[in-house]
C-alpha atoms as a PDB file:
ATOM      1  CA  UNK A   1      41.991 340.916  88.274  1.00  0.00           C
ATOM      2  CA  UNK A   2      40.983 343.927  85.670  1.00  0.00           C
ATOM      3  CA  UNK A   3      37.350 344.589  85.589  1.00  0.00           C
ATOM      4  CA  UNK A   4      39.018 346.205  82.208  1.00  0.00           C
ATOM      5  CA  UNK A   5      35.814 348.177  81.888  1.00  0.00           C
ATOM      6  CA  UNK A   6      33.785 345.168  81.381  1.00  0.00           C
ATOM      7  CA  UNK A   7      31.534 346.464  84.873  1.00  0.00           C
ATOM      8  CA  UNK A   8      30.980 349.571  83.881  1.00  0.00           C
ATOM      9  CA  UNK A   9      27.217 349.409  83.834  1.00  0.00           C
ATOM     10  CA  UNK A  10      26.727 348.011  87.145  1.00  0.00           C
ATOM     11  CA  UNK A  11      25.059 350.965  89.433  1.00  0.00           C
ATOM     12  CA  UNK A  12      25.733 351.882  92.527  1.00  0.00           C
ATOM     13  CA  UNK A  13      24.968 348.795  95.064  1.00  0.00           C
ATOM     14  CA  UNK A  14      24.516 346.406  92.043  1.00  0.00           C
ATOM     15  CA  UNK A  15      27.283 342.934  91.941  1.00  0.00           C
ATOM     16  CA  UNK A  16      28.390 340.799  89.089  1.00  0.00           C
ATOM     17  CA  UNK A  17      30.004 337.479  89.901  1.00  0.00           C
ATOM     18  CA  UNK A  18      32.799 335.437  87.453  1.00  0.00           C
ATOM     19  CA  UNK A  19      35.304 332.733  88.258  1.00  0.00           C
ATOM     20  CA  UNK A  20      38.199 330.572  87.018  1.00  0.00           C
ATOM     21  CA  UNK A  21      39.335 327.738  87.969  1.00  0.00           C
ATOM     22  CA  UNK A  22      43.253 326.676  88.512  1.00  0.00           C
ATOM     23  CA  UNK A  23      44.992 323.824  88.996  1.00  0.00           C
ATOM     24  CA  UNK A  24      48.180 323.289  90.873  1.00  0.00           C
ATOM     25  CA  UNK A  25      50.807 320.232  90.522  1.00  0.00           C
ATOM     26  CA  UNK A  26      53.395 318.509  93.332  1.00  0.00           C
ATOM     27  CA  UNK A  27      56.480 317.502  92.150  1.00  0.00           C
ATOM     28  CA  UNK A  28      55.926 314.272  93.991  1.00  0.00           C
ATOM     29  CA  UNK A  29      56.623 310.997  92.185  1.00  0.00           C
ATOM     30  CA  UNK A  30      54.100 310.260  90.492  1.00  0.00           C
ATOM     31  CA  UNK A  31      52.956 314.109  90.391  1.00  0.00           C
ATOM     32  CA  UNK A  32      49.640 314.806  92.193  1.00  0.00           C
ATOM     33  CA  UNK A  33      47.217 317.651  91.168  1.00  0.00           C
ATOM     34  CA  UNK A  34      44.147 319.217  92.438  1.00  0.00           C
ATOM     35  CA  UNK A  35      42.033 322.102  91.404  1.00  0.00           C
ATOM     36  CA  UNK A  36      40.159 325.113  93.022  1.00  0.00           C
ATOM     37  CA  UNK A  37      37.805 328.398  91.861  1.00  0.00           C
ATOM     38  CA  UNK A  38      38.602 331.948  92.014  1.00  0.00           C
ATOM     39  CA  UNK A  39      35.444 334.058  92.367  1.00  0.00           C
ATOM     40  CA  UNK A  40      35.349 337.836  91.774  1.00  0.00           C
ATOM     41  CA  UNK A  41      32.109 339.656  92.842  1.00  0.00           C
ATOM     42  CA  UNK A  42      32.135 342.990  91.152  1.00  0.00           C
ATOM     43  CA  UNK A  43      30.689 345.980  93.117  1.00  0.00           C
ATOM     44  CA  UNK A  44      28.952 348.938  91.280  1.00  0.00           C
ATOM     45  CA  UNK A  45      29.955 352.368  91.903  1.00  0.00           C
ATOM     46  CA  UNK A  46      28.002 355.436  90.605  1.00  0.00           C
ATOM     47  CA  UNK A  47      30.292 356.682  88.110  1.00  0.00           C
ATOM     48  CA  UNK A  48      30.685 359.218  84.954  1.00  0.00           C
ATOM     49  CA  UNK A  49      33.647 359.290  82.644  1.00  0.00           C
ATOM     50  CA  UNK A  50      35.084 362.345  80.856  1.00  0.00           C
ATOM     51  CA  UNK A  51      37.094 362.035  78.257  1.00  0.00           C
ATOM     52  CA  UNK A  52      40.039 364.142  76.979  1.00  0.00           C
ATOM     53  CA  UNK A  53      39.285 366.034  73.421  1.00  0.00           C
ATOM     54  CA  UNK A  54      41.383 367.499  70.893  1.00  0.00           C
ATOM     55  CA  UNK A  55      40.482 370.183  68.334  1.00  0.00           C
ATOM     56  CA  UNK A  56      42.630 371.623  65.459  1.00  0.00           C
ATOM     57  CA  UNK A  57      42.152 375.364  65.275  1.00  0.00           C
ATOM     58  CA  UNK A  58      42.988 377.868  61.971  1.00  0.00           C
ATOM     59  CA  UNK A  59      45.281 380.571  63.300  1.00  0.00           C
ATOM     60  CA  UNK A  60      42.674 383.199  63.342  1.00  0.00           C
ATOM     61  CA  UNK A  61      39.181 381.354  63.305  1.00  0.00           C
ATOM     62  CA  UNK A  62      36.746 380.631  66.552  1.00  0.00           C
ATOM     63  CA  UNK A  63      35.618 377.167  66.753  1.00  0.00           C
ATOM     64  CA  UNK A  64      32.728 375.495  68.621  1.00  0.00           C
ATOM     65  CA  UNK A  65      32.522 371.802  69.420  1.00  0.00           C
ATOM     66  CA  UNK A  66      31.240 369.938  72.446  1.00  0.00           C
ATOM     67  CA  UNK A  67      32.853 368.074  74.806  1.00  0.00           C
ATOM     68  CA  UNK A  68      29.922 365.769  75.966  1.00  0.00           C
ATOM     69  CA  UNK A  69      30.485 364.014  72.623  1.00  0.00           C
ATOM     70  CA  UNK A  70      32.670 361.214  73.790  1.00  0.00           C
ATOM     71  CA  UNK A  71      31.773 361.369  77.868  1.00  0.00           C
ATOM     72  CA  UNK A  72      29.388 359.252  79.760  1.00  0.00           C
ATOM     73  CA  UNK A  73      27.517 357.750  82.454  1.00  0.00           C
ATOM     74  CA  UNK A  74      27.471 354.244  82.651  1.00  0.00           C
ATOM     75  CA  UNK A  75      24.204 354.038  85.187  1.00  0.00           C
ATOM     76  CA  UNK A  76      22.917 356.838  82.325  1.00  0.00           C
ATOM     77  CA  UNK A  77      22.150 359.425  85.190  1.00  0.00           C
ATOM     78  CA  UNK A  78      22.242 363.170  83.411  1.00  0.00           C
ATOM     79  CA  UNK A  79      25.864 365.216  83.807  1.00  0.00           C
ATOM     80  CA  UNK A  80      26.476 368.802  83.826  1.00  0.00           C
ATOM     81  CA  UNK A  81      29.777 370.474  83.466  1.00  0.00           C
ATOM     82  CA  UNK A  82      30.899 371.909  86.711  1.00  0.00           C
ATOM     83  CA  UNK A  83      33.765 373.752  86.025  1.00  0.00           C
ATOM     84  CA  UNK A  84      36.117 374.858  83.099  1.00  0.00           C
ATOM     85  CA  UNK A  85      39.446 374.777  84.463  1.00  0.00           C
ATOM     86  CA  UNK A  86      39.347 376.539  87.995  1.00  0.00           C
ATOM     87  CA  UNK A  87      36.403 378.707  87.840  1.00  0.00           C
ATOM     88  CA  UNK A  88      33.018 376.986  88.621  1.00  0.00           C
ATOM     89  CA  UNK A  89      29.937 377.364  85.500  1.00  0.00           C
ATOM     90  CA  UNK A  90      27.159 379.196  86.546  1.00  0.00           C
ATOM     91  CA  UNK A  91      23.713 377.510  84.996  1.00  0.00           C
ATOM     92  CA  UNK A  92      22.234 379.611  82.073  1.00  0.00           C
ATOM     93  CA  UNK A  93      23.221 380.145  78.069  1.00  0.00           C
ATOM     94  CA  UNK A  94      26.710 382.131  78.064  1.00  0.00           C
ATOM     95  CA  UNK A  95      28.281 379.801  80.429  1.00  0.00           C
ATOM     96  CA  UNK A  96      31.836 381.064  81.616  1.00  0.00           C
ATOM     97  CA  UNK A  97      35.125 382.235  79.976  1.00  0.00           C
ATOM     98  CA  UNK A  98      39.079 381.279  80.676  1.00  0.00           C
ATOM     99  CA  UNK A  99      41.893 382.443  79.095  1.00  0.00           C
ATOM    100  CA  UNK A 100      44.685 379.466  78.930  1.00  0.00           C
ATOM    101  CA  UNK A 101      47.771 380.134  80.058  1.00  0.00           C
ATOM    102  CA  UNK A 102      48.988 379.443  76.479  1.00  0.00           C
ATOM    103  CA  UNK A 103      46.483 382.310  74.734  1.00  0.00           C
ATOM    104  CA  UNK A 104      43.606 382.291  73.375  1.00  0.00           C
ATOM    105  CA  UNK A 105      39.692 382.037  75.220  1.00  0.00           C
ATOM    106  CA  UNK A 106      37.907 378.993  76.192  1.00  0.00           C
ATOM    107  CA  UNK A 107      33.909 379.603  77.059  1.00  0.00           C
ATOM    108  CA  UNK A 108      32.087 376.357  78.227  1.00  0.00           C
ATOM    109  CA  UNK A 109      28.177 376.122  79.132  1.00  0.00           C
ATOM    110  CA  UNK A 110      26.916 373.437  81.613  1.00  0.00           C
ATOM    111  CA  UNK A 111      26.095 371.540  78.567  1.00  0.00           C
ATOM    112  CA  UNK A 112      29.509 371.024  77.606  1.00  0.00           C
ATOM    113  CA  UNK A 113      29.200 373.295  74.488  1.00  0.00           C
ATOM    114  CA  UNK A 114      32.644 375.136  73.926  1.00  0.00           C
ATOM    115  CA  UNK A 115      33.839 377.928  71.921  1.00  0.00           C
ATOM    116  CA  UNK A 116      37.837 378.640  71.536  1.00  0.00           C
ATOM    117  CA  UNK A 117      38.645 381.668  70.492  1.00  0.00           C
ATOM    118  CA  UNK A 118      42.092 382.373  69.115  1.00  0.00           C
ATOM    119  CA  UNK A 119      41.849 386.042  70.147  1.00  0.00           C
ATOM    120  CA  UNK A 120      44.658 387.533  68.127  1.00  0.00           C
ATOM    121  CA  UNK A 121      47.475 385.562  70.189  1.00  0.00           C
ATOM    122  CA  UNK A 122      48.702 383.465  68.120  1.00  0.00           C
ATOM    123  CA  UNK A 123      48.895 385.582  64.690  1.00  0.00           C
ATOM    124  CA  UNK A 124      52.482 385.201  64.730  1.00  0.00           C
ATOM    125  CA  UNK A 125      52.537 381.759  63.563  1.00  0.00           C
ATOM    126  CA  UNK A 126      53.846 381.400  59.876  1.00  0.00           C
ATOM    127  CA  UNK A 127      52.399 378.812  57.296  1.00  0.00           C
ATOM    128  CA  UNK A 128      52.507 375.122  58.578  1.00  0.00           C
ATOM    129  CA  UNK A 129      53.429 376.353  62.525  1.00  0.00           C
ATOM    130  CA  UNK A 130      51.444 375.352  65.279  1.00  0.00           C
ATOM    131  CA  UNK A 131      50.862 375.965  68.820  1.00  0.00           C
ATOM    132  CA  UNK A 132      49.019 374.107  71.384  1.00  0.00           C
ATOM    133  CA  UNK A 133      47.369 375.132  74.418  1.00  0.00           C
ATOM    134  CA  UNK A 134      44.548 373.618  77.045  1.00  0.00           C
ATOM    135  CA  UNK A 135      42.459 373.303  79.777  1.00  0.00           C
ATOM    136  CA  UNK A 136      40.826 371.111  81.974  1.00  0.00           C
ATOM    137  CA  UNK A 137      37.455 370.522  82.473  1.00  0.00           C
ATOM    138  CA  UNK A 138      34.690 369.063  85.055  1.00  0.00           C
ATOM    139  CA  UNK A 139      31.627 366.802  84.833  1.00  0.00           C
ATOM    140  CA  UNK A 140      29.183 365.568  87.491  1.00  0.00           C
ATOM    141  CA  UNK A 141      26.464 363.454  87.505  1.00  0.00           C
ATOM    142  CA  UNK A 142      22.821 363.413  89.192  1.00  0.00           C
ATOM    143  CA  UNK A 143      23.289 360.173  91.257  1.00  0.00           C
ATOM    144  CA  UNK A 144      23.420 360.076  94.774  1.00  0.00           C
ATOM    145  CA  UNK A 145      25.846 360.850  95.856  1.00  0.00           C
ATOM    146  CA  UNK A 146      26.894 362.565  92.725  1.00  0.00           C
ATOM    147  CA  UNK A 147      29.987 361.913  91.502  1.00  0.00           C
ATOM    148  CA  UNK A 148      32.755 363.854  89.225  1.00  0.00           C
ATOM    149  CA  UNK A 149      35.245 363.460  86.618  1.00  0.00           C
ATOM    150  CA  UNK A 150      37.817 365.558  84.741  1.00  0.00           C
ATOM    151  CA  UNK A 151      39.482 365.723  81.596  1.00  0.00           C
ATOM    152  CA  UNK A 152      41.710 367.919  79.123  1.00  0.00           C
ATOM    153  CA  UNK A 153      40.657 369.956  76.053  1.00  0.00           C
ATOM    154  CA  UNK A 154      43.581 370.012  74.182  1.00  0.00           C
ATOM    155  CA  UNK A 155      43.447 372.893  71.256  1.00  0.00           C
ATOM    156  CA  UNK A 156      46.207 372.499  68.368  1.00  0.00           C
ATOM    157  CA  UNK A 157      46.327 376.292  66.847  1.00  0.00           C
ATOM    158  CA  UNK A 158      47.742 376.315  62.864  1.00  0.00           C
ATOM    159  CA  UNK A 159      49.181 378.908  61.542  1.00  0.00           C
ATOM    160  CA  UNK A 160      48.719 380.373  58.094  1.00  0.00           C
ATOM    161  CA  UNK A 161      50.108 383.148  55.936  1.00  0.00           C
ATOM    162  CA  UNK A 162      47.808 386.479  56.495  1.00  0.00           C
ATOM    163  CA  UNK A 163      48.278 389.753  56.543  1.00  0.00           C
ATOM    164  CA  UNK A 164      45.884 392.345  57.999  1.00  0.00           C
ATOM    165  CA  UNK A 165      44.341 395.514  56.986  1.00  0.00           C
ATOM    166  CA  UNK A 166      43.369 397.460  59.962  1.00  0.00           C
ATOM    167  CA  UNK A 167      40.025 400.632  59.084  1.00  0.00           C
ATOM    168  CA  UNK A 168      41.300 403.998  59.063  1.00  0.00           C
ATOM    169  CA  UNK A 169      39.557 407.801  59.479  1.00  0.00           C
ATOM    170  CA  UNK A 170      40.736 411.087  58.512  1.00  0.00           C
ATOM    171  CA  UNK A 171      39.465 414.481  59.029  1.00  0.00           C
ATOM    172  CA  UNK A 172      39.661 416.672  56.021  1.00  0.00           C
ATOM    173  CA  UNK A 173      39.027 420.619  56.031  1.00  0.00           C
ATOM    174  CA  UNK A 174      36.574 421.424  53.469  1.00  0.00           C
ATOM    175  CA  UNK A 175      38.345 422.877  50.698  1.00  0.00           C
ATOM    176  CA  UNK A 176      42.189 421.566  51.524  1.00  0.00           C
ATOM    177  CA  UNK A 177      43.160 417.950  50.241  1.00  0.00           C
ATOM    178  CA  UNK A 178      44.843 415.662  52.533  1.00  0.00           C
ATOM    179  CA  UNK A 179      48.016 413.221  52.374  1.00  0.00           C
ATOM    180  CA  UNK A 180      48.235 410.330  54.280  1.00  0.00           C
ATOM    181  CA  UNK A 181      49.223 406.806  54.405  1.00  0.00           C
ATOM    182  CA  UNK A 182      46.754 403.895  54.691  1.00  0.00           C
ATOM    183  CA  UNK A 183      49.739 401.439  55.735  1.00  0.00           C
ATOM    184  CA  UNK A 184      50.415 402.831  59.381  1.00  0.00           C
ATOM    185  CA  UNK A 185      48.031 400.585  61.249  1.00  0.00           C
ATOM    186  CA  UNK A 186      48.127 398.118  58.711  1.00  0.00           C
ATOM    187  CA  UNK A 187      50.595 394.843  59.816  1.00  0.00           C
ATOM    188  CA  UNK A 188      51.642 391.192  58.585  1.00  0.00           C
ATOM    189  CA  UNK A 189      52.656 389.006  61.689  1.00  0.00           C
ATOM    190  CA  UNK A 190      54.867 386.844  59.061  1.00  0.00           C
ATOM    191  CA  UNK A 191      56.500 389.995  58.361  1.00  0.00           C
ATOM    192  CA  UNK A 192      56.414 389.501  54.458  1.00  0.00           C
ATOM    193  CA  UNK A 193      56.549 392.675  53.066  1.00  0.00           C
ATOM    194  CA  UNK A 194      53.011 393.557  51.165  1.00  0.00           C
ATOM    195  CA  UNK A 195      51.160 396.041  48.766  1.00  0.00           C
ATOM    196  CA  UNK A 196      48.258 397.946  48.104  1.00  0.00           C
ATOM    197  CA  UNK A 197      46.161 395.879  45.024  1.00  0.00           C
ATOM    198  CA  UNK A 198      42.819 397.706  44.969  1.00  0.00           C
ATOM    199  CA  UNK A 199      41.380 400.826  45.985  1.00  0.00           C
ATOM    200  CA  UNK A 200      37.271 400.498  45.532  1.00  0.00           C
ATOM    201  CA  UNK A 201      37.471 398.147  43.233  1.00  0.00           C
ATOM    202  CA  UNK A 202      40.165 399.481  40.909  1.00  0.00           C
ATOM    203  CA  UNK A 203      43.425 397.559  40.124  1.00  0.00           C
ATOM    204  CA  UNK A 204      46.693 399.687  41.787  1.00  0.00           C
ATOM    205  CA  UNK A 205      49.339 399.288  38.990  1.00  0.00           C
ATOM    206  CA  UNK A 206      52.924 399.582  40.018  1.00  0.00           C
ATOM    207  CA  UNK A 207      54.098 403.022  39.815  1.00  0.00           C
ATOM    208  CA  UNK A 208      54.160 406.477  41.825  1.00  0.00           C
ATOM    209  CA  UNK A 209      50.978 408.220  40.926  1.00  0.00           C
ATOM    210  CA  UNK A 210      48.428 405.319  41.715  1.00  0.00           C
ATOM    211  CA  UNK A 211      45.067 405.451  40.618  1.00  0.00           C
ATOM    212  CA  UNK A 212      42.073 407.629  41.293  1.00  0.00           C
ATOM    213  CA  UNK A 213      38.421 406.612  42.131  1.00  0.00           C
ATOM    214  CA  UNK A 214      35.494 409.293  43.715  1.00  0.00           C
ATOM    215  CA  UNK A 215      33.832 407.944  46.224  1.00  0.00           C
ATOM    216  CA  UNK A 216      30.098 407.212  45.951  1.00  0.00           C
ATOM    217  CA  UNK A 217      29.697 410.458  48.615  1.00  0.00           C
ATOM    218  CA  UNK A 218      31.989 412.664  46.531  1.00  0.00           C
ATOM    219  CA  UNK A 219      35.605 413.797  46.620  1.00  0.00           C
ATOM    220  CA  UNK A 220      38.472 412.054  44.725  1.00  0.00           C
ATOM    221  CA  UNK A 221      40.675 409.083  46.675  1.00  0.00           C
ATOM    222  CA  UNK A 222      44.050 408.741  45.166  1.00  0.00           C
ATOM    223  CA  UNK A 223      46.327 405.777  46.273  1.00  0.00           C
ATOM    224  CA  UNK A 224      49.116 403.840  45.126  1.00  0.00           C
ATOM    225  CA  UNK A 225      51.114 400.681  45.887  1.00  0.00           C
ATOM    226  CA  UNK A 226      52.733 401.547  48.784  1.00  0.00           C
ATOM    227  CA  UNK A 227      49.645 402.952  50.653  1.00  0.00           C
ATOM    228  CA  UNK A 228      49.989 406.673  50.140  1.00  0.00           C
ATOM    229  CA  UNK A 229      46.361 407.881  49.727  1.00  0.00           C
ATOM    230  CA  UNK A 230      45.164 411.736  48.620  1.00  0.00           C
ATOM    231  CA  UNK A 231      41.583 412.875  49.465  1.00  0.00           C
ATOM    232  CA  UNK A 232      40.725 415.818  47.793  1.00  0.00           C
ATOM    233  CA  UNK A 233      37.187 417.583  47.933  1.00  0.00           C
ATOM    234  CA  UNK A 234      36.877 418.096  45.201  1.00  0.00           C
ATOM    235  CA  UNK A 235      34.286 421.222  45.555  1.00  0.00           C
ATOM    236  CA  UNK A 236      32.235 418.333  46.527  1.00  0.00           C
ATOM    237  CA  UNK A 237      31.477 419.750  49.907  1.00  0.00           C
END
């Protein structure tokens, strides 16, 4: 017999009864038959179901969701989450943080709201690559004696083609004009090879000498395609 979630509604304490009836046969000449009734009393438990969830997550975005979304309690007693994977949440807003053993940061609140963070692990992946990482979580419920369930976040990480452009400071003696290159902390985790396409908001054209804009603060900023940048004072200073 499967209670096949049929019961889930009955509290703690609380029965449900069905029955069928069967019949059984001899294979006496003529055949004789008789008939009986199964009963099944169904006892209530206090009980609250999590769920597993599954988020898709772009290569270098945070998400939020919330796990409660598909979880219940069938005697609708109130739920916290308990813990997000080993480490017990503490009540208040910022809830706790866990880094999966895969990358990337998990934070969960006691009411189940959860941030993923892709933290920069994962900005290898090229243009339709993924990765997938996750944790478990726990729920309990109010009842008495409460009682606790678990599931699995499962986050599905998809890469995409990026490259990234890291800030950069110089200091510059007053009157001397400085050489450097802009492309030093600068990376693409594809490793496609790129180029500088603006500086302010001046086209770079192909060629050696670049193009010159002064800054809004004065002095003259010279770069071109391949990141090499001149500042000169420009008796600005």
């Amino acid at each position: 017999f499967d209670p096949n979630g049929d019961f889930d509604d009955l509290g703690e304490g609380e029965t449900a009864t069905v029955s069928v009836t069967y019949e059984i046969c001899d294979d006496g000449v003529p055949s004789v038959c008789d008939s009986a009734e199964v009963v099944f009393t169904i006892t209530g438990q206090n009980d609250v179901v999590a769920n597993d969830d599954s988020y898709t997550v772009p290569q270098g975005n945070p998400i939020t969701e919330n796990v409660f979304l598909n979880d219940n309690d069938p005697e609708n007693d109130s739920y916290t989450a308990s813990k997000v994977g080993d480490v017990p949440i503490p009540d208040g807003l910022e809830g706790v943080s866990v880094t999966t053993t895969g990358g990337g940061i998990v934070t969960m609140d006691k009411n189940g709201n959860t941030k993923f963070d892709p933290n920069g692990d994962f900005d290898d992946l090229g243009e339709g690559e993924t990765a997938t990482v996750s944790v478990t979580y726990e729920i309990c419920d109010d009842g008495v004696p409460s009682v606790c369930d678990s599931a699995e976040v499962v986050f599905t990480i998809t890469g995409q083609n990026d490259v990234v452009a890291n800030d950069d400071s110089y200091t510059v003696p007053q009157g001397n004009p400085i050489t450097e290159n802009v492309f030093l902390n600068d990376n693409d985790p594809e490793n496609d090879s790129y180029t500088a396409s603006k500086v302010g908001d001046v086209p770079i054209p192909d060629g050696l000498e670049g193009v010159s804009v002064t800054t809004t603060g004065g002095g003259i900023v010279t770069m071109d395609k391949n990141g090499n940048t001149k500042f000169d004072p420009n008796g600005d200073f």
